[in-house]
Structure formats: C-alpha cells, structure tokens
C-alpha atoms as a PDB file:
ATOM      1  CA  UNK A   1       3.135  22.849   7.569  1.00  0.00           C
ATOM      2  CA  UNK A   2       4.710  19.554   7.169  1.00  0.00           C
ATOM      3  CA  UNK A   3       1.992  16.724   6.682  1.00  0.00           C
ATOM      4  CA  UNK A   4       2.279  13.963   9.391  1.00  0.00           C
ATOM      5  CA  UNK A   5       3.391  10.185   8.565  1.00  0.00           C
ATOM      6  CA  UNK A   6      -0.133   9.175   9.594  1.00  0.00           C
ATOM      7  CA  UNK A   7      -1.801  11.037   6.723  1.00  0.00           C
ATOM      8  CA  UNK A   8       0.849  10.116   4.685  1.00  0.00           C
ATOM      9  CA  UNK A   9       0.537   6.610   5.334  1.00  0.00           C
ATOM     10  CA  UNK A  10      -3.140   6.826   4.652  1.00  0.00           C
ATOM     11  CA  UNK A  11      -3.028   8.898   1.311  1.00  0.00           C
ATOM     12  CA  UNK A  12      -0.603   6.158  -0.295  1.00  0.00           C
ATOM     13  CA  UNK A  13      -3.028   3.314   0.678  1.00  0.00           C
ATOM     14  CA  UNK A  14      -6.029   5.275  -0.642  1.00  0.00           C
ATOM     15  CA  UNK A  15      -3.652   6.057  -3.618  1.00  0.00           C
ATOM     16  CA  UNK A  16      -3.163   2.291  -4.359  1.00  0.00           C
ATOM     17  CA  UNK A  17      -7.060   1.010  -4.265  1.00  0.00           C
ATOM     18  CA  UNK A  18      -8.297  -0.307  -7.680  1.00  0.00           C
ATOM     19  CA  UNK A  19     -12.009  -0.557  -7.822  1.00  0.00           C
ATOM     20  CA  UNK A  20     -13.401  -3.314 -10.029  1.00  0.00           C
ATOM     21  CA  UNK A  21     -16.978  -4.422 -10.682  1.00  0.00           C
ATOM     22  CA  UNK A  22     -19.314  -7.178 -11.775  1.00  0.00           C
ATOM     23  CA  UNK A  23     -20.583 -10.437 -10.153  1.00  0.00           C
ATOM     24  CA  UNK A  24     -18.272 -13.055 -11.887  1.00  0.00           C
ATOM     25  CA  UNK A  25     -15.009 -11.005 -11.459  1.00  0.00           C
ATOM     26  CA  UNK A  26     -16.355 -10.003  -7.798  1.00  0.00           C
ATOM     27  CA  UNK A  27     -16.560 -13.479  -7.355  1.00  0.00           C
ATOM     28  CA  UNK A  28     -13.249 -14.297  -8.744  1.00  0.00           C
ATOM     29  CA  UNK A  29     -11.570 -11.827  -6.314  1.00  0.00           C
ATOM     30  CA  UNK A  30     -13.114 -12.976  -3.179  1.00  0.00           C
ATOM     31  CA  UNK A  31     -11.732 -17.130  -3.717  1.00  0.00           C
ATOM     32  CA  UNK A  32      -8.289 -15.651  -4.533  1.00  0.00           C
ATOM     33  CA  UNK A  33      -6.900 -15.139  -0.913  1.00  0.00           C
ATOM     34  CA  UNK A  34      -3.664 -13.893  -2.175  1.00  0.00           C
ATOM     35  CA  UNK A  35      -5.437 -10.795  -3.209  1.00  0.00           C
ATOM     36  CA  UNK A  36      -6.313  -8.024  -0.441  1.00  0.00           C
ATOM     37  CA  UNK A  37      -9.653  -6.545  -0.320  1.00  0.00           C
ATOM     38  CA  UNK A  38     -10.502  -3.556   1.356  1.00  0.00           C
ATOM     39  CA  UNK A  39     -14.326  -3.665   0.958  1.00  0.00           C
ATOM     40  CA  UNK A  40     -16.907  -4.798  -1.003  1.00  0.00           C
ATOM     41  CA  UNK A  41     -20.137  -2.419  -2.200  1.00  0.00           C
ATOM     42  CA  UNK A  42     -23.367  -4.008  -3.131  1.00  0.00           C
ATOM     43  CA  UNK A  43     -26.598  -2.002  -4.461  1.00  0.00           C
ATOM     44  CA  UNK A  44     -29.650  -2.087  -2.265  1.00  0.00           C
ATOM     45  CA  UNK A  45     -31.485  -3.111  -4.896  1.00  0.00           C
ATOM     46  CA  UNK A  46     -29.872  -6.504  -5.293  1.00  0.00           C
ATOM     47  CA  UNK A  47     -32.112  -9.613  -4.078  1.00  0.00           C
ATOM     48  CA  UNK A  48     -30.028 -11.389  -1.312  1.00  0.00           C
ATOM     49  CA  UNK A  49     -30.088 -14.796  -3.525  1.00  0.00           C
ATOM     50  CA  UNK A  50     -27.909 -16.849  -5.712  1.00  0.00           C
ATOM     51  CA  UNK A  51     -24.537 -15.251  -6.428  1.00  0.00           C
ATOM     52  CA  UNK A  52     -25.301 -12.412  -4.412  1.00  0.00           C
ATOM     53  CA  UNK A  53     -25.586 -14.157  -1.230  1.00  0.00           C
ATOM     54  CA  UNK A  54     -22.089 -16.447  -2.013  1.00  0.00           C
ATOM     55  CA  UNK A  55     -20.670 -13.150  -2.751  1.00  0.00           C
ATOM     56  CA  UNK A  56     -21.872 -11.706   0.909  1.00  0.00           C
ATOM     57  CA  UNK A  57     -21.064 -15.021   2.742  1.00  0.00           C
ATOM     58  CA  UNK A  58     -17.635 -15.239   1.214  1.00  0.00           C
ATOM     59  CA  UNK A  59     -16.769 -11.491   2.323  1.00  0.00           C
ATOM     60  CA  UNK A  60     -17.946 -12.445   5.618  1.00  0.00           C
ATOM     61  CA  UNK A  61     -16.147 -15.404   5.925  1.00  0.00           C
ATOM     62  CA  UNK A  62     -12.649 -13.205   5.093  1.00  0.00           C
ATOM     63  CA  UNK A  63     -13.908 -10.630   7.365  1.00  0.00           C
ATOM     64  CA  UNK A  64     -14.576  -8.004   4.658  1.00  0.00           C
ATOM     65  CA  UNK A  65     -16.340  -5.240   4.991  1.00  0.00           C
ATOM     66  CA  UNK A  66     -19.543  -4.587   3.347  1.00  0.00           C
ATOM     67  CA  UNK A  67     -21.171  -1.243   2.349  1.00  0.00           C
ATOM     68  CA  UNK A  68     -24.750  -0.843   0.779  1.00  0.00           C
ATOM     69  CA  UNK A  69     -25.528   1.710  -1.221  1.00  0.00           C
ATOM     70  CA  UNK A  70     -28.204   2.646  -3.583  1.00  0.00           C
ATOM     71  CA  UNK A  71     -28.281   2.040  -6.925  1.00  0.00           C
ATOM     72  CA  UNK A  72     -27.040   5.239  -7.927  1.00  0.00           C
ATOM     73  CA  UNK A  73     -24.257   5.683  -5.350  1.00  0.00           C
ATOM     74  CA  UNK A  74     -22.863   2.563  -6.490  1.00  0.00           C
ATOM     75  CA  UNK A  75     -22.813   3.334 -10.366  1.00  0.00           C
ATOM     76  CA  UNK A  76     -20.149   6.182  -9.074  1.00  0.00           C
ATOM     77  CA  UNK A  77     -18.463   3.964  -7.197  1.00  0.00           C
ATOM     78  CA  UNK A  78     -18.020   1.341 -10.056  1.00  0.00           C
ATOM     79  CA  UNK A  79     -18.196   4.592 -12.978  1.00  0.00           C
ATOM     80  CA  UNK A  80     -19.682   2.186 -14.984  1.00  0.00           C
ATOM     81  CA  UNK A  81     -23.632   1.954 -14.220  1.00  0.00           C
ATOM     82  CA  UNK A  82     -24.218  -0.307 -17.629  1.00  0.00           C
ATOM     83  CA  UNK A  83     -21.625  -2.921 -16.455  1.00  0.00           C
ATOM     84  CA  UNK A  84     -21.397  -3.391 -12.933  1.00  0.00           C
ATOM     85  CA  UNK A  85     -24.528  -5.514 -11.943  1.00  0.00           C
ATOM     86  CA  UNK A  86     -24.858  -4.337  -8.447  1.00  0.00           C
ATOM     87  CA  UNK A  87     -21.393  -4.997  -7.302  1.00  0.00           C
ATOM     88  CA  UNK A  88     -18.258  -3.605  -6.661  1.00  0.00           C
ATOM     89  CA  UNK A  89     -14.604  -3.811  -4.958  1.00  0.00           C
ATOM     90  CA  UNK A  90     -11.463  -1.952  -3.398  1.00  0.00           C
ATOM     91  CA  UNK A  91      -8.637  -4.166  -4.319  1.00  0.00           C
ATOM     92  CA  UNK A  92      -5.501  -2.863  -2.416  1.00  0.00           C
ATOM     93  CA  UNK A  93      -2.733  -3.389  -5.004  1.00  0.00           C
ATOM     94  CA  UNK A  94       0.526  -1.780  -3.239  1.00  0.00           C
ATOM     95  CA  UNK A  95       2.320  -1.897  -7.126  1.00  0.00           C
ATOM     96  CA  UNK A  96      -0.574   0.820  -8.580  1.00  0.00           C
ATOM     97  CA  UNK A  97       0.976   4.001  -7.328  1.00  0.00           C
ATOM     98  CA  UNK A  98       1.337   7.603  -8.860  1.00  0.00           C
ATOM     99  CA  UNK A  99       3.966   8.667 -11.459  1.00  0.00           C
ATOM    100  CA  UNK A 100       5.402  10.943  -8.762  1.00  0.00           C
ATOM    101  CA  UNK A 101       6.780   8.026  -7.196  1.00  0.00           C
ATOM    102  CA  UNK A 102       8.758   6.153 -10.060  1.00  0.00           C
ATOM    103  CA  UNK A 103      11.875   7.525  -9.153  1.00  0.00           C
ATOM    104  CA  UNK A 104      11.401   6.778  -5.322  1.00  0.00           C
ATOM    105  CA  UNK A 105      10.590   2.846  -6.016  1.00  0.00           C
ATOM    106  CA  UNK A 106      12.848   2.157  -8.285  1.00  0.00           C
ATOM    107  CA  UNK A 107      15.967   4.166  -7.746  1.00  0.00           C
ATOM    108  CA  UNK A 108      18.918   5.230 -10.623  1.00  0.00           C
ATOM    109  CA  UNK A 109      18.565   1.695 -12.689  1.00  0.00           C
ATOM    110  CA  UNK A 110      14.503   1.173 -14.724  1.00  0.00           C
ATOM    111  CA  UNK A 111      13.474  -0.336 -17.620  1.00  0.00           C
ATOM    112  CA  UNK A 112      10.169   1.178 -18.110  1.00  0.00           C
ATOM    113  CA  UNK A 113       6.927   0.830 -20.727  1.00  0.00           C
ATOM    114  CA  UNK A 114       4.921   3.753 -20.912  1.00  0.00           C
ATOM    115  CA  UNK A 115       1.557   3.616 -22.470  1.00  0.00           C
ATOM    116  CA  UNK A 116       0.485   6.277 -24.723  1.00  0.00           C
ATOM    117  CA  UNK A 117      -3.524   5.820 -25.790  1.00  0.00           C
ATOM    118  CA  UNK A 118      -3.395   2.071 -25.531  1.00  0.00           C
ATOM    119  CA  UNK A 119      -6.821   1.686 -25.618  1.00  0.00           C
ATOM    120  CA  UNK A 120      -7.682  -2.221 -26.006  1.00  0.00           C
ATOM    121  CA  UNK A 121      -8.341  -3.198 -22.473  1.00  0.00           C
ATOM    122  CA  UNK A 122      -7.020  -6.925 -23.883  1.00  0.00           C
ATOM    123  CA  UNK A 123      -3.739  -5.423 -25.152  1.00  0.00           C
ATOM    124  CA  UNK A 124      -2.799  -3.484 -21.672  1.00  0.00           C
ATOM    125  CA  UNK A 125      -3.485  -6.861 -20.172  1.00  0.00           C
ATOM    126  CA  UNK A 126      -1.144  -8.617 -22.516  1.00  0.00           C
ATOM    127  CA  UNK A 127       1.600  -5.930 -22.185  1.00  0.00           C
ATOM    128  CA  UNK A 128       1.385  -5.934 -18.330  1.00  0.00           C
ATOM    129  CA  UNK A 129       1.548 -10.156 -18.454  1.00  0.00           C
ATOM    130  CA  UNK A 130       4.899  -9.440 -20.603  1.00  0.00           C
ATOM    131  CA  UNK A 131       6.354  -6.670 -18.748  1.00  0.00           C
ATOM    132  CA  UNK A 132       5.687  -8.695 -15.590  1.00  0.00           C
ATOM    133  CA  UNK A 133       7.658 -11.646 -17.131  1.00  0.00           C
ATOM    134  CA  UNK A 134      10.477  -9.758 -18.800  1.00  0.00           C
ATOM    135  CA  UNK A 135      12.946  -7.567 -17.725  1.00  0.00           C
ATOM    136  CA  UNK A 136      10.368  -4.653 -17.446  1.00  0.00           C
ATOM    137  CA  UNK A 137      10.694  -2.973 -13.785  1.00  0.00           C
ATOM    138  CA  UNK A 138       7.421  -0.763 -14.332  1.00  0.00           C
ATOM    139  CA  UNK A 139       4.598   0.319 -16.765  1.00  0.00           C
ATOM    140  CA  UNK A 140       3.478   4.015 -17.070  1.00  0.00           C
ATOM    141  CA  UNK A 141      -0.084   4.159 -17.794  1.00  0.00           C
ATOM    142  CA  UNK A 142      -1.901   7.694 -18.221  1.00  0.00           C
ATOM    143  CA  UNK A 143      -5.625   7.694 -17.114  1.00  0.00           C
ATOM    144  CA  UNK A 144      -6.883  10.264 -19.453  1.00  0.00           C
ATOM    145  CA  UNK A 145      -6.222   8.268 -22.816  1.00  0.00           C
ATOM    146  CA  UNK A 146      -5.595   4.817 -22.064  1.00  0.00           C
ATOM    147  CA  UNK A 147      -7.687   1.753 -21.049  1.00  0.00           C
ATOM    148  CA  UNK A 148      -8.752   1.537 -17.565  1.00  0.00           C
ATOM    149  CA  UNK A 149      -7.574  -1.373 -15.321  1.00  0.00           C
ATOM    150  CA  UNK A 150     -10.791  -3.283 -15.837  1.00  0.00           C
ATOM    151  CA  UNK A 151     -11.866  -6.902 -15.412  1.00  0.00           C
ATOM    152  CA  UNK A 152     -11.056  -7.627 -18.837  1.00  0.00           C
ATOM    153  CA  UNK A 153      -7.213  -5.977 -18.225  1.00  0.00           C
ATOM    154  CA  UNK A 154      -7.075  -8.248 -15.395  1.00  0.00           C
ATOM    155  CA  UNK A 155      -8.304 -11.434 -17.180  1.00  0.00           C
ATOM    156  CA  UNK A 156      -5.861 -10.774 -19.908  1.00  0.00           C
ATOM    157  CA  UNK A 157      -3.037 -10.301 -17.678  1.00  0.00           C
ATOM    158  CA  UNK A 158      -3.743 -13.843 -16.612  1.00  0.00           C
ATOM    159  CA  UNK A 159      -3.256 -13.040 -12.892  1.00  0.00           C
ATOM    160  CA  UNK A 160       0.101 -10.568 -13.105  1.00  0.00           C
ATOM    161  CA  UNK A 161      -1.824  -7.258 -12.582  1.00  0.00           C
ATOM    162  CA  UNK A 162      -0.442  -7.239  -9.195  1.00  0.00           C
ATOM    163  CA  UNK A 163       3.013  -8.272 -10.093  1.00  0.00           C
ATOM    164  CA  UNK A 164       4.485  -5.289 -11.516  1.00  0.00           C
ATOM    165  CA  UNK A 165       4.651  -1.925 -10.305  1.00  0.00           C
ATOM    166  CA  UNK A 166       2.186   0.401 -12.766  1.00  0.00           C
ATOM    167  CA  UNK A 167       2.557   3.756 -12.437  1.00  0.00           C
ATOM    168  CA  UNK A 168      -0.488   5.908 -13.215  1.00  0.00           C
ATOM    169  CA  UNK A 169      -0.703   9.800 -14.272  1.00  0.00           C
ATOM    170  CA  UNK A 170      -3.656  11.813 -16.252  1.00  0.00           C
ATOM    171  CA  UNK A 171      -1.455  12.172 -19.163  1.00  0.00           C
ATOM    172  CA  UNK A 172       2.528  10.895 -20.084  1.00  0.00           C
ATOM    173  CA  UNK A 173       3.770  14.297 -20.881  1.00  0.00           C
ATOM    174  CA  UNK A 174       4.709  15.179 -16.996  1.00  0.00           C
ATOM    175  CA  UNK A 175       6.400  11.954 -15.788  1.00  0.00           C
ATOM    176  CA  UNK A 176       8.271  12.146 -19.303  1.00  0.00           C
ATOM    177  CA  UNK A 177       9.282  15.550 -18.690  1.00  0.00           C
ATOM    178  CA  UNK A 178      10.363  15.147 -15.248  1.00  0.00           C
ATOM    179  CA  UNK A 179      12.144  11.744 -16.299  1.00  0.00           C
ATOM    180  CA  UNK A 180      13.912  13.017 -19.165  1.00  0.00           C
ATOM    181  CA  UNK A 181      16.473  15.382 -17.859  1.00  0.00           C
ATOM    182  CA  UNK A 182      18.489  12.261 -16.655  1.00  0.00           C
ATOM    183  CA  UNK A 183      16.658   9.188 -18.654  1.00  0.00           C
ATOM    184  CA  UNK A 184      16.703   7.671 -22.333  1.00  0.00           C
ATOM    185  CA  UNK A 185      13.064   8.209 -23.637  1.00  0.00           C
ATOM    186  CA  UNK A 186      12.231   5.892 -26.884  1.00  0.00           C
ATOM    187  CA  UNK A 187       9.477   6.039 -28.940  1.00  0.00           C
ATOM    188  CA  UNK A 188       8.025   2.885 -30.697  1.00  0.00           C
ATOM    189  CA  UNK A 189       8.092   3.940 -34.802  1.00  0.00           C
ATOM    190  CA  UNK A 190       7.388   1.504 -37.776  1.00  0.00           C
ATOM    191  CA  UNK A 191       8.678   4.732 -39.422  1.00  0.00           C
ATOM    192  CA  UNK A 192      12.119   4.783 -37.504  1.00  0.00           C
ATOM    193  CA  UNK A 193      15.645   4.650 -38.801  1.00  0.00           C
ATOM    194  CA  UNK A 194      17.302   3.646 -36.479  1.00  0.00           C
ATOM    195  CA  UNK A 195      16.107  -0.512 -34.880  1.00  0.00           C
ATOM    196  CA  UNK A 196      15.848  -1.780 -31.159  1.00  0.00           C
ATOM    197  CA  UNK A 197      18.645  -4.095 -32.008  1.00  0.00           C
ATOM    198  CA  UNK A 198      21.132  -1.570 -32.346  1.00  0.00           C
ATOM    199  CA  UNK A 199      20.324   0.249 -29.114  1.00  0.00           C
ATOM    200  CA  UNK A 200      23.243   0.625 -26.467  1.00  0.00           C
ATOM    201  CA  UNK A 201      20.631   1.321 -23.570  1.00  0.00           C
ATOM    202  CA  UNK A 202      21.723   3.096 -20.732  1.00  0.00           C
ATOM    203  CA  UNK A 203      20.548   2.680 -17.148  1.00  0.00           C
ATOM    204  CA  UNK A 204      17.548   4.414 -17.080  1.00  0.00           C
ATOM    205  CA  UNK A 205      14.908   3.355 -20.142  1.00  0.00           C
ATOM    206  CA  UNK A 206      12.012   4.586 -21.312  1.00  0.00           C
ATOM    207  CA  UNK A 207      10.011   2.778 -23.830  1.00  0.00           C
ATOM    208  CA  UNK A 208       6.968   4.809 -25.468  1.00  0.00           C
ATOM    209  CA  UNK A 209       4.291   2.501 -26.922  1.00  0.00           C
ATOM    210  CA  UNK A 210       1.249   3.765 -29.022  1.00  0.00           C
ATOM    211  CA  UNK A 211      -2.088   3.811 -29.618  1.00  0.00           C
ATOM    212  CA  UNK A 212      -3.315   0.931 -31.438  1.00  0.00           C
ATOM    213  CA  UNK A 213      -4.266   2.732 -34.702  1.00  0.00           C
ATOM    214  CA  UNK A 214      -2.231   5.966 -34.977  1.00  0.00           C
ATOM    215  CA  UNK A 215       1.086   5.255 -32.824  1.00  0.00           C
ATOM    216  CA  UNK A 216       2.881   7.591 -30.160  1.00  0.00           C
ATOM    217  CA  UNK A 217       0.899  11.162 -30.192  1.00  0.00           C
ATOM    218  CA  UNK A 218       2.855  14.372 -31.649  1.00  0.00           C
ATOM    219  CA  UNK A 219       3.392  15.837 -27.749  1.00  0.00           C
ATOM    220  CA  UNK A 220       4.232  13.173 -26.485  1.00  0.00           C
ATOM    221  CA  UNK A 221       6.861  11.843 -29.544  1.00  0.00           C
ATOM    222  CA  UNK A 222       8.822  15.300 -28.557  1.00  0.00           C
ATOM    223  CA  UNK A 223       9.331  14.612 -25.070  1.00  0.00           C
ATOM    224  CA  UNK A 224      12.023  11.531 -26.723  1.00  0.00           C
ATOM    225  CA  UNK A 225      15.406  11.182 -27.590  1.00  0.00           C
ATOM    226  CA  UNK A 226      14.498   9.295 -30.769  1.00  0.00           C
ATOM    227  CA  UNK A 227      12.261   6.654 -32.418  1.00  0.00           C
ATOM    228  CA  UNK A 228      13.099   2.646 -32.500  1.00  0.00           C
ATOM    229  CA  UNK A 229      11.608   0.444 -35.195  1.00  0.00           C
ATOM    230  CA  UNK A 230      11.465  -3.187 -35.064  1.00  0.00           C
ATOM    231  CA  UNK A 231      12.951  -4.629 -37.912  1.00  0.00           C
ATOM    232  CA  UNK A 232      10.615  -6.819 -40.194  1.00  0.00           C
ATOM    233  CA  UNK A 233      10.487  -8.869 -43.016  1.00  0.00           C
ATOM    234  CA  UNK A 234       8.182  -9.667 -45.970  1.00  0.00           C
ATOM    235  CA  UNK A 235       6.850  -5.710 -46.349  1.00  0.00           C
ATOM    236  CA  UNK A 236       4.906  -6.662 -42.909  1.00  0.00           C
ATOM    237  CA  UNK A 237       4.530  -3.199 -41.999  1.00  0.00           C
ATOM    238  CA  UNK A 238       3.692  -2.997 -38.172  1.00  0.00           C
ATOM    239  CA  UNK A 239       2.781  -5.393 -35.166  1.00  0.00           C
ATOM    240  CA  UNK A 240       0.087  -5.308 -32.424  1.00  0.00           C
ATOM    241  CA  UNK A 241       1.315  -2.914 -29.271  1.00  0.00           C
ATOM    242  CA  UNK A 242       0.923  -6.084 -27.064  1.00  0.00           C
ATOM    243  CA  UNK A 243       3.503  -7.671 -29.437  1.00  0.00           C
ATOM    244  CA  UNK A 244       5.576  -5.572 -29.486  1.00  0.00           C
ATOM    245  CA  UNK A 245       5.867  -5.075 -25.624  1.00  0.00           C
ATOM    246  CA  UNK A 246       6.663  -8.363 -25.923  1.00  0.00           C
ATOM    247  CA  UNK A 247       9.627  -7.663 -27.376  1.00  0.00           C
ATOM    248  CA  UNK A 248      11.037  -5.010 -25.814  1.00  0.00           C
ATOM    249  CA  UNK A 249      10.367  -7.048 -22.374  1.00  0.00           C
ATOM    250  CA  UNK A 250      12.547  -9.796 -23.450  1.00  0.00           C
ATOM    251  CA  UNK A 251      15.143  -8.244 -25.283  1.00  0.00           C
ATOM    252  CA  UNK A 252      18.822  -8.442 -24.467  1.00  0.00           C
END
C-alpha cells in the first residue's frame, strides 16, 4: 500500500525538527523571527518569573505553542536532563533532512562534506559556517559518532545552521555506499600521496573529514576512491578539521 501525500508531507516536517534547550539559547530563538518554531516545552517545575515568564510571553506573542511537562518528560524531550534548565524547542529547519534524500535535493551536480566522528560541537559549527559560505552544497553528518546540533554548534556557526542543507544518518557507511556507485568519495589524509591541489573533481564530490584525534575511521576510509592531503610547510604535520573544511569549501 502506497503511503498518501498527507503522511508524507507530515513525516518530512517531523523529519526536519531540531530540538534545542536551555534558557539563554531558548531565548535567543524566540527574538530571531526569521527562525520557525514549532513549539516550545517548559518543565512544571519552573517558577513563572524572570526569564521564564519573557520566554512564555514572547511565545505567546508569536503565537507559539506551549506544552508543560514534568520534569522528567522534558529531560527526554531535551536528552540532556543536566543541561537544559527547564526548557526546550522544535526548531523547524527545512535544510536538516535524512541522507536518503541527498540525491533528491540536489540532483547529478554536489559538492559535499561528510563528517566522520567530528566530535567538537565548536568545530561542526565552524565547518557548517564554511560550507555555508563556500562552494559546499551539503554536509553529511552521522548521529551515532558525531556532535549533536547543539546550542554551542549553533553559536559557532554564527547564525548559518539553517543555511545549508545537512544531511543526517546513524552512521556514513550507507549514504557512502549508496553514493559511491556514481560519485568521487575523498578521504581527508595528512598521510596521503596524492594533494587537493592536484584533484580534477568531477561532478559529484564527496569530501570525508575526520575525527579530531584519529582521522577518517578504517570502514569508512574503504568506502573511498582515495585519500587527499593538504600540502604543508615547515614539518607542520596536520590542521584542525574546521580548518581544513575551510579549505576544501573555498577551493577552486
């Protein structure tokens, strides 16, 4: 049975909701009209005073609806209990979309980052500010081994988050697979032979950057056609992911 266009419709929009949390970046959200909120979530346990009660009369005045919850139904809305002060809330960000759909979006021509254990919520927010700026049509970013979109991702992104379309999956090795039978898939080596600057790209790209400390995973390293090193002088050995994304995302 063929789903409808109605559930359809509804699983994509459910599919694109980021949930943040915290009173200053709930705050933030709420006086930034150019982002859409679906609702806001506030413990019952909150007193209805100071920032809680801007936060309340601001969502009211944007028509936003409000859910309470208790304590403990909140810390799994937020998944972080230690962190969230009370408050959380459904951003709808139309660019955050599955894997699945990379193909779909973007059609036969991509330039794409993927993310493989970036774990410094600072550095995804750097890379996404620099893919959003260069010539970078999409970021990959696997759930299961890389930072989470976070209020320090989006404070480092200085405001881009939404820019650029980020395509999420549990782990790279599936949209990598599925991309590669008809894609160029590069992995980011300080060990490499070959440089970036001697790359003839073709139209569909697929940059692999690694984690911070130990570079692109084994698994995921044989799902690429090759490595690319950056070329550097003075025995400087490597360069911060964010860096290097940098790079790529500007590169000729």
């Amino acid at each position: 049975m063929k789903d409808s266009q109605e559930y359809l419709d509804k699983k994509a929009f459910f599919d694109s909701i980021i949930t943040l949390y915290g009173r200053n970046v709930v705050t933030e959200i709420l006086e930034d009209e150019a982002i859409e909120v679906h609702k806001l979530h506030l413990a019952s346990s909150n007193r209805d005073e100071g920032v809680i009660l801007e936060i309340k009369e601001v969502a009211e005045q944007r028509g936003i609806e409000i859910k309470i919850h208790t304590k403990e139904q909140l810390s799994r809305i937020s998944k972080n209990a230690k962190q969230d002060q009370g408050v959380a809330i459904d951003i709808v960000a139309p660019n955050y979309q599955k894997s699945e759909k990379i193909e779909e979006k973007l059609g036969d021509t991509f330039r794409l980052l993927a993310l493989d254990g970036v774990q410094n919520p600072q550095n995804l927010g750097m890379i996404v500010r620099s893919a959003a700026a260069g010539k970078i049509d999409g970021i990959i970013l696997p759930t299961n081994s890389s930072a989470k979109i976070s209020p320090l991702v989006i404070k480092a992104s200085a405001g881009t988050l939404f820019k650029i379309p980020i395509f999420y999956c549990k782990t790279l090795e599936a949209p990598l697979a599925k991309l590669a039978a008809n894609s160029e898939i590069y992995a980011l080596s300080s060990h490499a032979d070959d440089d970036i600057y001697s790359l003839q790209e073709g139209k569909r790209v697929v940059f692999v950057l690694g984690n911070e400390s130990e570079g692109v995973s084994k698994p995921v390293e044989r799902l690429c056609n090759r490595s690319l090193a950056i070329p550097m002088q003075r025995g400087v050995e490597s360069l911060n992911v964010a860096v290097t994304a940098a790079l790529l995302a500007f590169m000729k």
